[in-house]
Protein backbone atom coordinates (compact mmCIF):
# COMPACT_ATOMS: atom_id res chain seq x y z
CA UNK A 1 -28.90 95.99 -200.37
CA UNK A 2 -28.58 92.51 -198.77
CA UNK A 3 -31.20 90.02 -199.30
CA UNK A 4 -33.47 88.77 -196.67
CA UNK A 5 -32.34 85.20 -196.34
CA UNK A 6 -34.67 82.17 -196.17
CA UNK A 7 -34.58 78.99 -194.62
CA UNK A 8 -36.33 77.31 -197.46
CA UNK A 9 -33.67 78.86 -199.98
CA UNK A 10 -30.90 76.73 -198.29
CA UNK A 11 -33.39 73.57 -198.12
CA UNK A 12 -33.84 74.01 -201.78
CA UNK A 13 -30.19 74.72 -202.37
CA UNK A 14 -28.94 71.77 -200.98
CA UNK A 15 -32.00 69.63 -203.08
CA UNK A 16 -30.35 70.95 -205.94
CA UNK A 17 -27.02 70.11 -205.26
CA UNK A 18 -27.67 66.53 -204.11
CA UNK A 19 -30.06 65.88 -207.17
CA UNK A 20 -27.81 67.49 -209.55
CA UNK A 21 -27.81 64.99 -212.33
CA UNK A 22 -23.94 64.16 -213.08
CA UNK A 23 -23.19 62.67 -216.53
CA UNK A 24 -23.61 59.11 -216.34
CA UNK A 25 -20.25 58.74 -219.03
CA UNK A 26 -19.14 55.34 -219.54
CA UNK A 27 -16.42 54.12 -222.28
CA UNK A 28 -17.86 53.17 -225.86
CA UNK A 29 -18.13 49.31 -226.16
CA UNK A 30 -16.76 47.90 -229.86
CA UNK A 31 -18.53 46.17 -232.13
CA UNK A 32 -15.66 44.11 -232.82
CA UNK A 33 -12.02 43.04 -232.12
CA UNK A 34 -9.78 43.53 -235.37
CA UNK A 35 -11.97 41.14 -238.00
CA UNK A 36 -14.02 39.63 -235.80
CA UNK A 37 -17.39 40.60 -234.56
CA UNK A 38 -18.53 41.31 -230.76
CA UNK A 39 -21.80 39.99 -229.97
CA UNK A 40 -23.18 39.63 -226.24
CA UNK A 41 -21.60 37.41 -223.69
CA UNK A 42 -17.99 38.79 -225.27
CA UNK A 43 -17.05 42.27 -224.97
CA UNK A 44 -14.35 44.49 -225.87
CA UNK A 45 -13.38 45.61 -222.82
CA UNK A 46 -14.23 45.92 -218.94
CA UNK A 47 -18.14 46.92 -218.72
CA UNK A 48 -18.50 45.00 -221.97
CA UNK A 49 -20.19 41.99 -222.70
CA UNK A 50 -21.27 39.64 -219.64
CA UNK A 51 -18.24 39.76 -216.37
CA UNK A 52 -18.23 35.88 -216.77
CA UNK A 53 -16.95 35.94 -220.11
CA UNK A 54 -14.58 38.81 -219.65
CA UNK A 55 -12.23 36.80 -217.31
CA UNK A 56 -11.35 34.46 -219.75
CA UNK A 57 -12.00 36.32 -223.37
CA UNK A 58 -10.18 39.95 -223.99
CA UNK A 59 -9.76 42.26 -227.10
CA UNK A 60 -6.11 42.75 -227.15
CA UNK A 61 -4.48 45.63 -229.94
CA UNK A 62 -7.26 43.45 -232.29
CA UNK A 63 -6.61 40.12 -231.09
CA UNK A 64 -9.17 38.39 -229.62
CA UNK A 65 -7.60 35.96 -227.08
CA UNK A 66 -9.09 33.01 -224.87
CA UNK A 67 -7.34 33.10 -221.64
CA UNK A 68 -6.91 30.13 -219.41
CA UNK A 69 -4.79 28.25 -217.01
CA UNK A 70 -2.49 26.70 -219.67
CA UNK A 71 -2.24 29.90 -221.53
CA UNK A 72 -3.84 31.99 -223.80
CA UNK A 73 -5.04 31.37 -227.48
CA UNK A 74 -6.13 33.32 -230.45
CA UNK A 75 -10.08 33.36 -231.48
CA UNK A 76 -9.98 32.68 -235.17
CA UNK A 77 -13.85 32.51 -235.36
CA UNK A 78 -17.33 32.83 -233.26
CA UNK A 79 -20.23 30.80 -234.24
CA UNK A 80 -23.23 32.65 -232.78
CA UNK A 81 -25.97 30.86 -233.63
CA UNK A 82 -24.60 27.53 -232.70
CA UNK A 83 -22.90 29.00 -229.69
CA UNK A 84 -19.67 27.22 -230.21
CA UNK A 85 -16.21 29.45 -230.34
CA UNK A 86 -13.01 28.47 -232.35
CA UNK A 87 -9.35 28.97 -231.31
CA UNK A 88 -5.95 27.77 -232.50
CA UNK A 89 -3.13 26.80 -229.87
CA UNK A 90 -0.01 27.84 -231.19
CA UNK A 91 1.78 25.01 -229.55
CA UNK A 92 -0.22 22.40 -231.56
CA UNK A 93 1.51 19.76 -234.10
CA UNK A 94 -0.33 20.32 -237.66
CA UNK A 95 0.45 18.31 -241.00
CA UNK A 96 2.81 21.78 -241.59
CA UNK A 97 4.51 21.94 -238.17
CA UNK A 98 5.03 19.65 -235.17
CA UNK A 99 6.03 21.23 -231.93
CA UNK A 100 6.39 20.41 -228.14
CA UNK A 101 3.04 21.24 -225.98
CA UNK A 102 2.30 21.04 -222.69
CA UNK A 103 -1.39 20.49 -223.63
CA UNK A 104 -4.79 22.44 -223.25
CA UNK A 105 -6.63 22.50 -220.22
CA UNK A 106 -10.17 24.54 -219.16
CA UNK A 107 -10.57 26.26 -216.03
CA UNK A 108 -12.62 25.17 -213.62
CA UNK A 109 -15.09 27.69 -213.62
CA UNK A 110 -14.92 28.97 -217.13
CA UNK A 111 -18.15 28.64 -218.95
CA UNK A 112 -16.92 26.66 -221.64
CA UNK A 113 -16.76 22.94 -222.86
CA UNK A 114 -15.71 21.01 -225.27
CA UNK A 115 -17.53 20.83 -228.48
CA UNK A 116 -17.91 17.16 -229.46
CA UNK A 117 -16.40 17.24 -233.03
CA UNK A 118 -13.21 17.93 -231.38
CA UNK A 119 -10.70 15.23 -232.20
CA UNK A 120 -7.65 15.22 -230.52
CA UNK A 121 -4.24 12.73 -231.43
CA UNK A 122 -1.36 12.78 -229.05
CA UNK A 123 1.70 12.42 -230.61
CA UNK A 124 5.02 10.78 -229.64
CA UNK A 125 3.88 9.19 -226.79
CA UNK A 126 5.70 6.65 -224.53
CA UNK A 127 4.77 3.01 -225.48
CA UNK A 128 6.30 2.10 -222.23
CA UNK A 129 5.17 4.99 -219.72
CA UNK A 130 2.37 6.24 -221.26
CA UNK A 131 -1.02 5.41 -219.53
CA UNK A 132 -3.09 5.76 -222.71
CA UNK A 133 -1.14 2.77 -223.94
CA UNK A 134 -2.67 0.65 -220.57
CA UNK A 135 -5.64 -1.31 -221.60
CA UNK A 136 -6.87 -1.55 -217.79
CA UNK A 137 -6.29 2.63 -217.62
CA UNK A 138 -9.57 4.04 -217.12
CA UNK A 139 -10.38 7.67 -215.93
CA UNK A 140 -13.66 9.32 -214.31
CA UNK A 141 -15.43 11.65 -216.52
CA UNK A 142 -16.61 15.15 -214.70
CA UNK A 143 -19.76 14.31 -213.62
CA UNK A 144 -17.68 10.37 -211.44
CA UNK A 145 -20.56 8.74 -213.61
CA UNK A 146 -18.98 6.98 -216.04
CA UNK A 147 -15.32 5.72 -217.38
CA UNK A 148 -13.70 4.93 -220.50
CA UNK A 149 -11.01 4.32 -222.02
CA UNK A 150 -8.50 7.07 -223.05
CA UNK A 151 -7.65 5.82 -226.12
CA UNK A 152 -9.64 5.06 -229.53
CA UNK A 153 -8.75 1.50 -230.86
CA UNK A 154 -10.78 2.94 -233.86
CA UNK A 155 -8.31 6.10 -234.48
CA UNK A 156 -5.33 4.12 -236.21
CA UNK A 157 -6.65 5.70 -239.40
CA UNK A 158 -6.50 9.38 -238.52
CA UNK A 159 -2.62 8.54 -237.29
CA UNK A 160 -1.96 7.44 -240.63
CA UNK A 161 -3.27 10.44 -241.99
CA UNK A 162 -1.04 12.30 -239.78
CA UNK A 163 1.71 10.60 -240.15
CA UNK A 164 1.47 10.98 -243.80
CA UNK A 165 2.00 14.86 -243.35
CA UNK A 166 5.89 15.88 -244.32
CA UNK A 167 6.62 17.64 -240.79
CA UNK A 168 5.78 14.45 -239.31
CA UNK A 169 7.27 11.98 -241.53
CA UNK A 170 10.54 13.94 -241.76
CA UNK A 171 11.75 13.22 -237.93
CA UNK A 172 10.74 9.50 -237.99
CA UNK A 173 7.97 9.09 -235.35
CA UNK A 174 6.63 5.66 -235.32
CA UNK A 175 3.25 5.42 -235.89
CA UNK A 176 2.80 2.78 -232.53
CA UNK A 177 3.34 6.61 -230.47
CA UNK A 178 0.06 8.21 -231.58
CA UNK A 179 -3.17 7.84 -229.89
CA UNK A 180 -6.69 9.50 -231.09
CA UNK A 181 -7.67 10.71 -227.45
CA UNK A 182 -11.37 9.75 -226.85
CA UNK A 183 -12.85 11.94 -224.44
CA UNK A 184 -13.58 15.45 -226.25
CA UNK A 185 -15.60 16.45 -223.64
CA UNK A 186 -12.82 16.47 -220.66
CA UNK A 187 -14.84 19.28 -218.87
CA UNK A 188 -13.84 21.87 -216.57
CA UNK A 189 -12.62 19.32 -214.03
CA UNK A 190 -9.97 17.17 -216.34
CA UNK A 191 -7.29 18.55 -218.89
CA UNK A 192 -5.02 16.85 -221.48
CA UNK A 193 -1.25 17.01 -219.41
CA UNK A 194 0.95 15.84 -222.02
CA UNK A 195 3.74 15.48 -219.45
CA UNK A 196 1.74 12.63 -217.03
CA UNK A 197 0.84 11.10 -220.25
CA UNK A 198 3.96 11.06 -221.63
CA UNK A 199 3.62 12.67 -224.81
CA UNK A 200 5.65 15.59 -226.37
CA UNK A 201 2.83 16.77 -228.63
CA UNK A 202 -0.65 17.12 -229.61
CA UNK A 203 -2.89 17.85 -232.70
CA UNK A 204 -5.98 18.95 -232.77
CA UNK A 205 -8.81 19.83 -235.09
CA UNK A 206 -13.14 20.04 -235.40
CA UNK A 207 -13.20 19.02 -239.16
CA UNK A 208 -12.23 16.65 -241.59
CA UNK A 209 -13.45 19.19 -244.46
CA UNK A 210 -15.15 16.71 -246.33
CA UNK A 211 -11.35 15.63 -247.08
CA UNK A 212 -10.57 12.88 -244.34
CA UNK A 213 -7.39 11.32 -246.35
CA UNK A 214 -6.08 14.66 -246.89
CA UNK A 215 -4.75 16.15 -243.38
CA UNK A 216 -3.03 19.44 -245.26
CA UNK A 217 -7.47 20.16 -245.62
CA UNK A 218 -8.35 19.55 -241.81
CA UNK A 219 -9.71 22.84 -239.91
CA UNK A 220 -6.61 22.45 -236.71
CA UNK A 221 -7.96 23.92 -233.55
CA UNK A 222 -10.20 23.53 -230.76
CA UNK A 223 -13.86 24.17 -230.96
CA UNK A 224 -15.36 25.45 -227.47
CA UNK A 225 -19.08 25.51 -226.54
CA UNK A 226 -20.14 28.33 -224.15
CA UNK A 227 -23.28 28.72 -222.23
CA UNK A 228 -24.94 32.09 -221.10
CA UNK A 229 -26.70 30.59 -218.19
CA UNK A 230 -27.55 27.23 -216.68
CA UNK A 231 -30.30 27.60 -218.46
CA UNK A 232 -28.26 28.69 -221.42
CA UNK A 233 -31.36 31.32 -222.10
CA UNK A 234 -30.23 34.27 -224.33
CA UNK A 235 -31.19 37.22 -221.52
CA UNK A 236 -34.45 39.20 -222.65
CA UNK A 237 -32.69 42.29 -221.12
CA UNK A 238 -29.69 42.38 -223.95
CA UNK A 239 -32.12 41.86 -226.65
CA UNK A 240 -33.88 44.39 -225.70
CA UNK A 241 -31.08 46.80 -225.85
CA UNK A 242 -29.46 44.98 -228.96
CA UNK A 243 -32.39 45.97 -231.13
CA UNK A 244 -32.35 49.69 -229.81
CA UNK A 245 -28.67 49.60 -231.35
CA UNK A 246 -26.90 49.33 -227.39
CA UNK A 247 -23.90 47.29 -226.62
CA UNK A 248 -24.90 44.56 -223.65
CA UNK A 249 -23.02 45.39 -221.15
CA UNK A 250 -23.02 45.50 -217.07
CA UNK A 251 -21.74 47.70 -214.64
CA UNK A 252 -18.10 46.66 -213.14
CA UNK A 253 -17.40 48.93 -210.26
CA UNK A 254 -21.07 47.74 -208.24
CA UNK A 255 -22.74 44.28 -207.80
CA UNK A 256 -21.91 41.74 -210.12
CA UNK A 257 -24.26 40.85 -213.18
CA UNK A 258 -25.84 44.63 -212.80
CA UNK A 259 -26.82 45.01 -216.75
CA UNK A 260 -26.43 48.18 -218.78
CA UNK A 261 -26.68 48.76 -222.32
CA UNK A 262 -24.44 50.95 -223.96
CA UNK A 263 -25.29 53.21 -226.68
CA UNK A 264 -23.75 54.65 -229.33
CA UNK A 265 -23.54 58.09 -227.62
CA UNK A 266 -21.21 56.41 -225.28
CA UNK A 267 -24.39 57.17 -222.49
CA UNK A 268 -25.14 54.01 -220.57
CA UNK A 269 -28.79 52.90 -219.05
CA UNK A 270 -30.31 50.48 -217.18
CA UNK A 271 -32.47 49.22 -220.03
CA UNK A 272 -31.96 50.43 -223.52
CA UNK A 273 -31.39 53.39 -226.05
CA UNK A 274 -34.30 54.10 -226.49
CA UNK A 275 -35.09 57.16 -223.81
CA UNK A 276 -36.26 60.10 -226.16
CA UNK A 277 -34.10 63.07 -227.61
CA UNK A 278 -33.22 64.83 -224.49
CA UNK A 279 -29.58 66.50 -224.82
CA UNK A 280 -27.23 67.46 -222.25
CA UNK A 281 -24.48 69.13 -223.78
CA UNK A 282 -24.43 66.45 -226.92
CA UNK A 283 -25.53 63.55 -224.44
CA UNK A 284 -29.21 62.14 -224.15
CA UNK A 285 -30.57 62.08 -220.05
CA UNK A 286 -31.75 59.35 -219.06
CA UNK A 287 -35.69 58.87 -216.97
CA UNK A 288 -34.26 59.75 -213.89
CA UNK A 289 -32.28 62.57 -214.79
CA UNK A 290 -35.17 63.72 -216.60
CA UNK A 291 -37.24 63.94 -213.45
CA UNK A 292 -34.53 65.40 -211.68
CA UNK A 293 -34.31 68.11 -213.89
CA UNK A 294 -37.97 68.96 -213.45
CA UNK A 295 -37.80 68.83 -210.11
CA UNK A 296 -35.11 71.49 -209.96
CA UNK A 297 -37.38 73.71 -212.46
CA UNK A 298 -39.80 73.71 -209.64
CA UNK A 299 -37.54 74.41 -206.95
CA UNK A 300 -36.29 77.39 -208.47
CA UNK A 301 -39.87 78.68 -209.47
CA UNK A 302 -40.44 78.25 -205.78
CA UNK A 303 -38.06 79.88 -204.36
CA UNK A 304 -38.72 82.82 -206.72
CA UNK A 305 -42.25 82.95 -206.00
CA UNK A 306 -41.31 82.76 -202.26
């Protein structure tokens, strides 16, 4: 015997099926990247971390690598607190191993700078062609407020140093070829080009460690300061989620700098974990599908009733 059919069954049919609540799945965001740890503005991978970030810093078969115009560069360490991130170059001259380089440049809109402990010495420059070597050379910092001098008169020490180390020594550069370069902070807008400035190499490093005559002790790299906002604020909306044990995160296929925090069930929200023990099939529902689901419950007791 065929049903009678009502109107209001299809009107509550097609509720259902437009409210259905579909799994919101999303991909598990690490905790870290071989040895080091992921903390919020980096992420592991897309949807992880804060979109400005991921542009320029990826998790790579557990390499964490800085990626910019002049190439990309292993993360050796993250100081969180401090905000400041370390990499190596692996085209940088230490006391064990000097090298041709192009140089190390920032991109423009990266959201990075240079720490000021940075101290960088180009090596095997041209006395003749070099700029750095012209006393009336000045440049325009990144703010065209201000000029100086691209090289330290004060740095002759640290090129003895360095020219002290054996890989150095052993292929005879004269000691007149080095210059300490000045401006650390060259900013998004300026880059050290080794080829208009006539050098063939660089060294860099962020530490004497408490060993200044001893350049086989000096930390080689590039420290990098990095700013979550102009306001450089840590966002209230990660901690949030951070101390229900989420992942910050945001949500890369709709507007930009949508957050979501990802928890450990792989489930991600709007907000944070912590949305009750409500399992679908092994994964918690969030508000909204919460309500949905109630919703439903009184559909169907409707449409029994009716």
């Amino acid at each position: 015997m065929k049903l009678p059919h009502h109107p209001s069954t299809t009107i509550f049919s097609f509720i259902f099926i437009f409210l259905l609540p579909s799994s919101i799945s999303s991909q598990t965001c690490q905790r870290s990247c071989g040895k080091l740890p992921l903390k919020f503005p980096f992420g592991s991978d897309l949807g992880c971390g804060d979109p400005r970030f991921h542009q320029h810093v990826s998790c790579s078969q557990g390499n964490l690598l800085l990626t910019m115009h002049t190439g990309s560069y292993p993360v050796t360490n993250i100081d969180y607190i401090n905000k400041v991130m370390y990499i190596s170059d692996p085209s940088m001259s230490t006391c064990s191993c000097t090298q041709p380089s192009k140089g190390f440049g920032l991109d423009w809109d990266s959201p990075f700078s240079f720490q000021d402990d940075n101290i960088f010495a180009l090596l095997d420059c041209s006395t003749s062609s070099s700029p750095i070597f012209q006393s009336s050379t000045l440049y325009t910092d990144k703010n065209n407020n201000s000029k100086v001098s691209l090289c330290d008169n004060q740095g002759t020490s640290i090129c003895s140093f360095l020219y002290s180390c054996r890989a150095i020594s052993t292929i005879n550069l004269p000691i007149s070829t080095c210059c300490v370069y000045t401006p650390v902070d060259l900013g998004p807008a300026f880059e050290m080009d080794l080829q208009k400035l006539h050098c063939s190499s660089y060294s860099g490093f962020y530490s004497f460690n408490e060993r200044q005559s001893d350049p086989n002790s000096w930390k080689y790299g590039i420290a990098l300061k990095y700013k979550f906002s102009v306001n450089n604020e840590y966002p209230s909306s990660c901690a949030n989620c951070e101390m229900s044990n989420g992942i910050c995160g945001y949500f890369s296929g709709g507007a930009y700098n949508s957050f979501l925090c990802n928890c450990p069930n792989g489930i991600n929200t709007t907000n944070d974990c912590y949305f009750g023990a409500n399992y679908n099939y092994g994964s918690r529902l969030s508000s909204w599908q919460i309500g949905t689901w109630l919703f439903y419950c009184l559909a169907c007791l409707l449409i029994s009733v009716w």
